[in-house]
Protein backbone atom coordinates (compact mmCIF):
# COMPACT_ATOMS: atom_id res chain seq x y z
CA UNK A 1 16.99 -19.63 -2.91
CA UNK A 2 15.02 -22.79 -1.50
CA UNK A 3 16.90 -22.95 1.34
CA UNK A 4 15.94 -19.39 2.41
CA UNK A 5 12.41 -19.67 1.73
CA UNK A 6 12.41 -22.77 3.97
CA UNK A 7 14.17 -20.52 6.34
CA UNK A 8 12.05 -17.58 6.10
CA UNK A 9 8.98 -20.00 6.40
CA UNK A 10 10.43 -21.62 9.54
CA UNK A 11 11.01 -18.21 11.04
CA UNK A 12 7.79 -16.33 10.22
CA UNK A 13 5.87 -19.30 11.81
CA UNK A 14 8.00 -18.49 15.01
CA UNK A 15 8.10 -14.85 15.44
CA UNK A 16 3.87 -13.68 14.07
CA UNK A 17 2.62 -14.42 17.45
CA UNK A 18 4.89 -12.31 19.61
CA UNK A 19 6.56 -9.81 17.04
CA UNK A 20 9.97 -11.42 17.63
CA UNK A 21 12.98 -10.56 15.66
CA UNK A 22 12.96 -13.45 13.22
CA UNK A 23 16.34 -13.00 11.51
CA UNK A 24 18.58 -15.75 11.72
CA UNK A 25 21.31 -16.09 14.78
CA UNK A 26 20.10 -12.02 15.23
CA UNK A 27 22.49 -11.19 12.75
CA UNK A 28 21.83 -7.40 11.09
CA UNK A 29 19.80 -8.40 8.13
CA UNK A 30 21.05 -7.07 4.70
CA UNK A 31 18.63 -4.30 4.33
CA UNK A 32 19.85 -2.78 7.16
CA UNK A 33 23.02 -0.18 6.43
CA UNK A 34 24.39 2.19 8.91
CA UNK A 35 23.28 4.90 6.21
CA UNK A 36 19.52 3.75 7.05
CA UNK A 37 17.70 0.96 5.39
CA UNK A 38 18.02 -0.41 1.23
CA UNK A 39 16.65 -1.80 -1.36
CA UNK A 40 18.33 -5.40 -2.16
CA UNK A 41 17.65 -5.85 -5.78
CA UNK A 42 17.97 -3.62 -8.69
CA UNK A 43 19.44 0.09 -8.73
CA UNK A 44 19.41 2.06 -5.81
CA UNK A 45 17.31 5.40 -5.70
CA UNK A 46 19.82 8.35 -6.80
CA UNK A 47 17.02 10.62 -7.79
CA UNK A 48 16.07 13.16 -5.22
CA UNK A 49 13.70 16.55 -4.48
CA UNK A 50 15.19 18.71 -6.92
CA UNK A 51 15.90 15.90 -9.42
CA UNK A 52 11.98 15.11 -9.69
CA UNK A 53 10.80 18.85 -9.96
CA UNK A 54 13.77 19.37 -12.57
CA UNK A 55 12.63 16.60 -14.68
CA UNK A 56 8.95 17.49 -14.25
CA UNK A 57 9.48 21.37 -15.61
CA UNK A 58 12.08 20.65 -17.87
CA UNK A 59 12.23 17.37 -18.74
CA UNK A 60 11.37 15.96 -22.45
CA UNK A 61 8.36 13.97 -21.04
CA UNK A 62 5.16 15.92 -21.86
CA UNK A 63 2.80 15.59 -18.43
CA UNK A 64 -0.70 15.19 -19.02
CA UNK A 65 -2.81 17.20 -16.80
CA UNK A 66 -5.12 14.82 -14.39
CA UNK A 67 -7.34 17.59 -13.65
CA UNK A 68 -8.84 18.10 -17.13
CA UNK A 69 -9.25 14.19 -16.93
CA UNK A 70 -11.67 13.95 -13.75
CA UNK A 71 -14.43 12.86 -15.53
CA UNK A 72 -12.67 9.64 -16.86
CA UNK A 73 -12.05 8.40 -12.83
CA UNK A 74 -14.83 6.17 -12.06
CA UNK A 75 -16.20 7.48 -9.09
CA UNK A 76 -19.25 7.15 -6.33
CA UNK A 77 -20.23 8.02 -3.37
CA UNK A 78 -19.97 5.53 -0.89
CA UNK A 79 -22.77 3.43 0.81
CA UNK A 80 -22.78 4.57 4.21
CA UNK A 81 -25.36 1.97 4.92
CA UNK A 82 -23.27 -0.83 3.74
CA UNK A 83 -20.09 0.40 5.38
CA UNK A 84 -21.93 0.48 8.67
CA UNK A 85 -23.70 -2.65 8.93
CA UNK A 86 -21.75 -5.10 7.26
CA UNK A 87 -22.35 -8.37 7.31
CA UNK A 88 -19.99 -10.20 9.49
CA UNK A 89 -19.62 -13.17 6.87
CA UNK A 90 -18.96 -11.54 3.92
CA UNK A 91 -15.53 -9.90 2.72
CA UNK A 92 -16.15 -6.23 2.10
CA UNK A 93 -13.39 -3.88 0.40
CA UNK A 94 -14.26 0.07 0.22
CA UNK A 95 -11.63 1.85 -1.82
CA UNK A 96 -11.70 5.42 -0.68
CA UNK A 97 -8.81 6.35 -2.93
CA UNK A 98 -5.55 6.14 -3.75
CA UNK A 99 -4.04 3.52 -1.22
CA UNK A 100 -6.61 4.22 1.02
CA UNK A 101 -8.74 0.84 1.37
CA UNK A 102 -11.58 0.13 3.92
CA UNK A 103 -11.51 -4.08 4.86
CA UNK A 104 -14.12 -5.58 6.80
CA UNK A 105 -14.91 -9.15 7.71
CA UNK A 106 -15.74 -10.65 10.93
CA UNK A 107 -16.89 -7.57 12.88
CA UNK A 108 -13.12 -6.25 12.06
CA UNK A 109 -12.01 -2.84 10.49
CA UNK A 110 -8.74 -2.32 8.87
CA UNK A 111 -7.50 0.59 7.04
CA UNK A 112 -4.78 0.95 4.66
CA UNK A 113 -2.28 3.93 4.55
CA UNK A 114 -5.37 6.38 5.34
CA UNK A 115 -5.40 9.95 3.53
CA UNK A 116 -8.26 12.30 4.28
CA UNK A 117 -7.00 15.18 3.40
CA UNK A 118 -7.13 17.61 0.51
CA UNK A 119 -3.80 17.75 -0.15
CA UNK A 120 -0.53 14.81 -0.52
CA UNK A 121 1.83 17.45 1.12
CA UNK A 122 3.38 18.65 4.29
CA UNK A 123 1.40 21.99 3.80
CA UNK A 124 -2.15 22.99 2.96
CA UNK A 125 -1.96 25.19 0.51
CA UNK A 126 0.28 23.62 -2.43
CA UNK A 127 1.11 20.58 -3.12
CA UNK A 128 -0.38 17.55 -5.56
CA UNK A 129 -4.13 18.09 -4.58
CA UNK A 130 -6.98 15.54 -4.90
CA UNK A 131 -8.51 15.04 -8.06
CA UNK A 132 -12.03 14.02 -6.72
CA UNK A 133 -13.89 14.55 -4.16
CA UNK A 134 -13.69 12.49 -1.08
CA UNK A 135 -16.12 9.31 -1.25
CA UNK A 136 -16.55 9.16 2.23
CA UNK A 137 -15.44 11.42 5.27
CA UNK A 138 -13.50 9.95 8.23
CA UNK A 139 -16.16 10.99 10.50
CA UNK A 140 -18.64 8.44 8.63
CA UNK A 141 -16.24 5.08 9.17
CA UNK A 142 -17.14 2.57 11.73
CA UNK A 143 -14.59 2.35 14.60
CA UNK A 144 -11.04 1.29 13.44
CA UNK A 145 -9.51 -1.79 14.69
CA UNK A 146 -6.07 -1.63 12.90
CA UNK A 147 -4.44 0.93 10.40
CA UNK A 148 -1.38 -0.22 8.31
CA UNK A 149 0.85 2.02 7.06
CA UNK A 150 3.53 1.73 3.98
CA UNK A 151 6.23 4.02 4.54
CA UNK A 152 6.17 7.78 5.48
CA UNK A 153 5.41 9.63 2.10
CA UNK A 154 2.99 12.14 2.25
CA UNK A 155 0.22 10.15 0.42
CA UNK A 156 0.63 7.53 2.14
CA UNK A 157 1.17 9.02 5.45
CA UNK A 158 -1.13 11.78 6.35
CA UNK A 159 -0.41 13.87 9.91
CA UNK A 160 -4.07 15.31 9.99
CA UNK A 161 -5.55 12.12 9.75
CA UNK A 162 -3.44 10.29 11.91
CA UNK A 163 -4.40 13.36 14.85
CA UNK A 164 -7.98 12.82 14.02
CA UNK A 165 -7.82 8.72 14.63
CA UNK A 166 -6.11 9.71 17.51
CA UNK A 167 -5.45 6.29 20.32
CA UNK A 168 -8.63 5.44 18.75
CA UNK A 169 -6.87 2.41 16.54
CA UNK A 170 -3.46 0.10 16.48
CA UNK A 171 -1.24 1.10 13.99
CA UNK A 172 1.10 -1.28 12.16
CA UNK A 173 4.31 0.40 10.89
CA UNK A 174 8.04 0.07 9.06
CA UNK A 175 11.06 -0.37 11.41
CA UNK A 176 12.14 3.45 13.02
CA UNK A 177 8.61 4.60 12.15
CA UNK A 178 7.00 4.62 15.51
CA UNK A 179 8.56 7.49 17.15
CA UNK A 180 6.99 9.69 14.31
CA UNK A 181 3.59 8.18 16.03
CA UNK A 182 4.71 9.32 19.64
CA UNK A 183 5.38 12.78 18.68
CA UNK A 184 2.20 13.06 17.30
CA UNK A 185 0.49 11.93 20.29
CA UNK A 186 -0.17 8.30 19.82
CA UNK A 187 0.77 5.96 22.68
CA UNK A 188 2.96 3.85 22.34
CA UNK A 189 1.14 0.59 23.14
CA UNK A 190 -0.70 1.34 19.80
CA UNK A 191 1.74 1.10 17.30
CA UNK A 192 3.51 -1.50 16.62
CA UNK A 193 6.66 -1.53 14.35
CA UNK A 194 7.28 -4.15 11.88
CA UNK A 195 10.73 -5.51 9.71
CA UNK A 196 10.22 -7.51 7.15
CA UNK A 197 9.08 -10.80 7.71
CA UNK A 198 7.67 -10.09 11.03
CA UNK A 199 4.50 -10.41 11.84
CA UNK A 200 2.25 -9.31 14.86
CA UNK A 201 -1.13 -9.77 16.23
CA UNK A 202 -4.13 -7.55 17.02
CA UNK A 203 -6.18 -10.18 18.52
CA UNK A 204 -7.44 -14.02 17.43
CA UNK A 205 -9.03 -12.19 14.08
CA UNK A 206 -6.56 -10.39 13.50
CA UNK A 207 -2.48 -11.07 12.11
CA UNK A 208 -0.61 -8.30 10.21
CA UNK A 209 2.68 -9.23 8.72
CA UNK A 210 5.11 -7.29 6.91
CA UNK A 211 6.65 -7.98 3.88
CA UNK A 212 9.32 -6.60 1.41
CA UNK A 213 8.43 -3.69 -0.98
CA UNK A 214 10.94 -1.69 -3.56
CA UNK A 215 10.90 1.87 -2.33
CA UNK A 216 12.29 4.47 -0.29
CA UNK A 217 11.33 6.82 2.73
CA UNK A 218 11.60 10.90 3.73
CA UNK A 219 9.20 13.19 4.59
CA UNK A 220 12.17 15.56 3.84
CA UNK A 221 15.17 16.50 2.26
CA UNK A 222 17.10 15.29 5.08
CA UNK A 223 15.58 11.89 6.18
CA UNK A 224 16.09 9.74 3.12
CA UNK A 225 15.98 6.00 3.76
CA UNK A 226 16.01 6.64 7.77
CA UNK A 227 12.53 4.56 7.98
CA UNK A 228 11.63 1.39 6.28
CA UNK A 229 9.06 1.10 3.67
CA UNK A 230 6.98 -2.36 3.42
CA UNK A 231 4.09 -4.06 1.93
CA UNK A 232 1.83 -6.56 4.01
CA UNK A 233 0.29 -9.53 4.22
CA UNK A 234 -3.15 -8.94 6.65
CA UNK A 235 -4.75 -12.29 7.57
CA UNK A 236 -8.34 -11.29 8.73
CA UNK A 237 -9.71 -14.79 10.04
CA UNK A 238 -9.28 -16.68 6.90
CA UNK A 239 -9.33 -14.16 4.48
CA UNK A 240 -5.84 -12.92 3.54
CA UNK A 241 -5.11 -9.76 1.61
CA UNK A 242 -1.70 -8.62 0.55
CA UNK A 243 -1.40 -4.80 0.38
CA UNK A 244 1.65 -3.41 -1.76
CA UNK A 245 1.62 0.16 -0.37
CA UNK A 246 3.97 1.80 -3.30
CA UNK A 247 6.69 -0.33 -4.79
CA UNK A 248 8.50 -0.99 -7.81
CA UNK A 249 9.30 -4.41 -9.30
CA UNK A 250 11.80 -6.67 -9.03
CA UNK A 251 11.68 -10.61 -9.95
CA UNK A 252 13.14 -12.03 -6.46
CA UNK A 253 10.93 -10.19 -3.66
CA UNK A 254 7.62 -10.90 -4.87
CA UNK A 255 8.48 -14.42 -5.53
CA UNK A 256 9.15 -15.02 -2.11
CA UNK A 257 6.39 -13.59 -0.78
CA UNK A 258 4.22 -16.07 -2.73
CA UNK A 259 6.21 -19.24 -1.26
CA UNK A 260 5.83 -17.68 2.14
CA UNK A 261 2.44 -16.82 2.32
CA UNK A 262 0.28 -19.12 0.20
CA UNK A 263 -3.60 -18.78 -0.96
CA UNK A 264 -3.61 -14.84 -0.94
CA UNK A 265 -7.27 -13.89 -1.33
CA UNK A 266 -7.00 -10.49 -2.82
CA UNK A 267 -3.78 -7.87 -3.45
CA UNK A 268 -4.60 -4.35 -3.30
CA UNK A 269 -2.17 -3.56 -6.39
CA UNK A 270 -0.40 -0.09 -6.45
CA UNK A 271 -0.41 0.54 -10.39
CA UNK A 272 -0.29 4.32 -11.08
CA UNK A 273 2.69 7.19 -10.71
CA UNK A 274 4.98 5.04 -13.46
CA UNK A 275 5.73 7.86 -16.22
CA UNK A 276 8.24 8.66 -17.71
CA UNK A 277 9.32 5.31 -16.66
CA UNK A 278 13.59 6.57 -16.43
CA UNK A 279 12.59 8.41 -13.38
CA UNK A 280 9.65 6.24 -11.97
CA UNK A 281 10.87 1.92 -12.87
CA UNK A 282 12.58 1.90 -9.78
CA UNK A 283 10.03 2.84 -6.73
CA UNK A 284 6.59 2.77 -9.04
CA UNK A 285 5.47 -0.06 -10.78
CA UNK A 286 3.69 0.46 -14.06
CA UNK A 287 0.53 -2.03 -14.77
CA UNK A 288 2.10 -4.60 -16.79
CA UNK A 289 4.48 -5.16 -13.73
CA UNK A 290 2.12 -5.07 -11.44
CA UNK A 291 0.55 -8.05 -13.32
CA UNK A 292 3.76 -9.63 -12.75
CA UNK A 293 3.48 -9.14 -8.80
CA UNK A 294 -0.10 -10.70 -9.15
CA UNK A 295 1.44 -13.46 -10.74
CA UNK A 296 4.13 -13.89 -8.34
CA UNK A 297 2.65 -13.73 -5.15
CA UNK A 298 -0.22 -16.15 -6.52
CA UNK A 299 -2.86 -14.01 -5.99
CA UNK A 300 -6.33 -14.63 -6.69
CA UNK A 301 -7.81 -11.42 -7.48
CA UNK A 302 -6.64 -7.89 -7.50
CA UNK A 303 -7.67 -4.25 -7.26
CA UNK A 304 -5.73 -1.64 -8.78
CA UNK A 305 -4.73 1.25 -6.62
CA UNK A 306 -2.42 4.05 -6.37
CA UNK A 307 -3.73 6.26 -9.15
CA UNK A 308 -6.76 8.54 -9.45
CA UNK A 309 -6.69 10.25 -6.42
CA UNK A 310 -3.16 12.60 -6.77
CA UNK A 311 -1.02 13.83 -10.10
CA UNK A 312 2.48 12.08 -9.15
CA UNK A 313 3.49 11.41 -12.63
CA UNK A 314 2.94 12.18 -16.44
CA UNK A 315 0.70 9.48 -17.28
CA UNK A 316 -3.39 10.79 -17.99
CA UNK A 317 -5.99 9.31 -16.65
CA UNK A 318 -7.22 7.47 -19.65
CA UNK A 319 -3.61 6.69 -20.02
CA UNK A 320 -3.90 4.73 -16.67
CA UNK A 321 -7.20 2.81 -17.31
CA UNK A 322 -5.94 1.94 -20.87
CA UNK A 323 -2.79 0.56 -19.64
CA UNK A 324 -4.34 -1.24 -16.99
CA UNK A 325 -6.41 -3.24 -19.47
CA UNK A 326 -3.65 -3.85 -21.91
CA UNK A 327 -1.80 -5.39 -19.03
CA UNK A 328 -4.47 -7.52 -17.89
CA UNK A 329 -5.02 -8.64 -21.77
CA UNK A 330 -1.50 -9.43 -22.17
CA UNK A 331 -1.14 -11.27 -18.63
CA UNK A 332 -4.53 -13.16 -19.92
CA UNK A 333 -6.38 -11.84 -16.50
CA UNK A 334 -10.03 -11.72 -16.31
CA UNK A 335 -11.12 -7.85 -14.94
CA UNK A 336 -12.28 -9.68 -11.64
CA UNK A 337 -8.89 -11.23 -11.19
CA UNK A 338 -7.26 -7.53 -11.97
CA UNK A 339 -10.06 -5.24 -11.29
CA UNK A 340 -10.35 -1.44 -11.88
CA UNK A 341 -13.06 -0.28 -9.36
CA UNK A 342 -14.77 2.98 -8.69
CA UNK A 343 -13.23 5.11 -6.18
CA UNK A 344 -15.85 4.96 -3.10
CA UNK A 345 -17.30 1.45 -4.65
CA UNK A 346 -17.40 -1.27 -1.85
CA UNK A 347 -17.55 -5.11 -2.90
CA UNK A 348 -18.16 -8.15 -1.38
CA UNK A 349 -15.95 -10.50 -2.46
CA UNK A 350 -16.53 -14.32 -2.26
CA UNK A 351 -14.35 -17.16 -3.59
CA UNK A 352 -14.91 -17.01 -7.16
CA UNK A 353 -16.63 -14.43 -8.19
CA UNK A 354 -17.32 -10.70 -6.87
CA UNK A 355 -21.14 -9.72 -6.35
């Protein structure tokens, strides 16, 4: 295991300036099958479409309905003020929902897996709708310097909102990812596709790598596993965030991302979608594990994510939030190191303590 750290180290140094391939003598790296791409530790994904909506009407699991729980999300409207005059020097996080974050530092704007619309589906009219309202429209965010996107579910990869950015941004994407982009209309000079391990730079502020998640990818019943699925590692001039996107856990990945990529300011922490945890252990963490990825990668603080916005599991609300904090008691975390924020809350973040 040392030995490939120091390799991995050796290698991401090399290839985040230029986006080179950084796998050793360019042999196919082990995540890569001819069926599409893998997971590399614990059980492969078996479940499918019909599978989930079997188990959700049928199933033993009773689902708690998230809409008649609405008033437990903690919720604001967002300062429009704040989001559009930040100050340069301080590290400002927005969360807009679900995995949906707003970062700015150093006149820089970087979104995460951006979902604007009402719905987590490919249509408009069904489909696992938002709980709350939106904290902030599109229209209202300062221009976009970078978007970052997971993997190609629906709420984390939203067609609408991608059209309305437009060539506006640079997008940073999973392996076999961009051509999605290009037949939406996005150039290609402004996407830029990412393995694990590879990193890539917008400009001097600016360094996006990619890092492993435990997941899986389709947008439908055909394309299962045909893109990759990722979390990151953003370095915005010295502040560095690690965003999970949606993962599950395993006790090898997230380990090595911490000896990679030291002093990781903040993790935006996917925590909900996790019941009943037969169907959900291997692509969703629950809280307690995600407490564990906090733990691994070494970071200092983190925000929870991934719940609130969309019903994707049987877990309430209250559920969620009470989970959260029994995690963070048990993993003796402060509720600044693993924070539960307001949906449309933004924070400025310094070193040791959050304003």
């Amino acid at each position: 295991m040392k030995k490939v750290l120091i390799g991995v180290l050796a290698l991401t140094a090399a290839a985040c300036s230029n986006n080179e391939d950084i796998h050793i003598n360019k042999q196919v790296p082990p995540h890569h099958t001819e069926d599409g791409f893998k997971n590399l530790h614990g059980p492969e994904k078996q479940s499918g479409f019909f599978d989930y909506w079997y188990m959700r009407w049928f199933g033993e699991t009773e689902w708690a309905d998230q809409s008649e729980q609405v008033d437990a999300i903690p919720f604001m409207h967002a300062d429009l003020n704040t989001i559009s005059n930040p100050n340069p020097e301080d590290r400002q996080v927005t969360w807009i929902g679900h995995s949906t974050f707003l970062l700015q530092y150093q006149g820089m704007a970087v979104l995460t897996d951006p979902i604007f619309s009402e719905r987590a589906s490919p249509v408009s009219f069904m489909g696992p709708q938002r709980l709350t309202e939106l904290p902030v429209q599109l229209s209202d965010l300062p221009p976009i310097d970078a978007v970052i996107i997971s993997h190609d579910h629906y709420d984390h990869l939203d067609a609408d909102t991608i059209e309305t950015l437009g060539n506006s941004t640079h997008y940073y994407v999973p392996l076999a990812l961009k051509p999605w982009f290009l037949e939406l209309g996005i150039a290609e000079e402004n996407v830029t596709e990412l393995d694990w391990w590879q990193g890539a730079a917008n400009n001097d502020l600016l360094r996006v790598h990619a890092t492993p998640s435990q997941h899986w990818s389709g947008r439908s019943l055909w394309d299962r596993f045909e893109t990759l699925w990722a979390s990151y590692v953003i370095d915005i001039g010295d502040w560095r965030v690690w965003f999970g996107g949606d993962t599950g856990y395993n006790a090898i990945q997230f380990k090595e991302i911490g000896h990679v990529f030291n002093d990781i300011d903040l993790a935006l922490m996917p925590v909900g979608a996790y019941l009943p945890r037969w169907f959900m252990k291997m692509p969703h963490v629950d809280p307690e594990q995600a407490t564990l990825i906090h733990q691994d990668i070494g970071a200092k603080r983190s925000i929870t994510m991934h719940w609130g916005a969309f019903q994707l599991a049987a877990e309430g609300i209250s559920q969620t939030i009470d989970d959260i904090k029994q995690a963070r008691e048990k993993a003796q975390l402060s509720e600044n190191e693993f924070r539960i924020m307001p949906v449309g809350a933004t924070e400025i973040l310094t070193s040791d303590s959050v304003k």
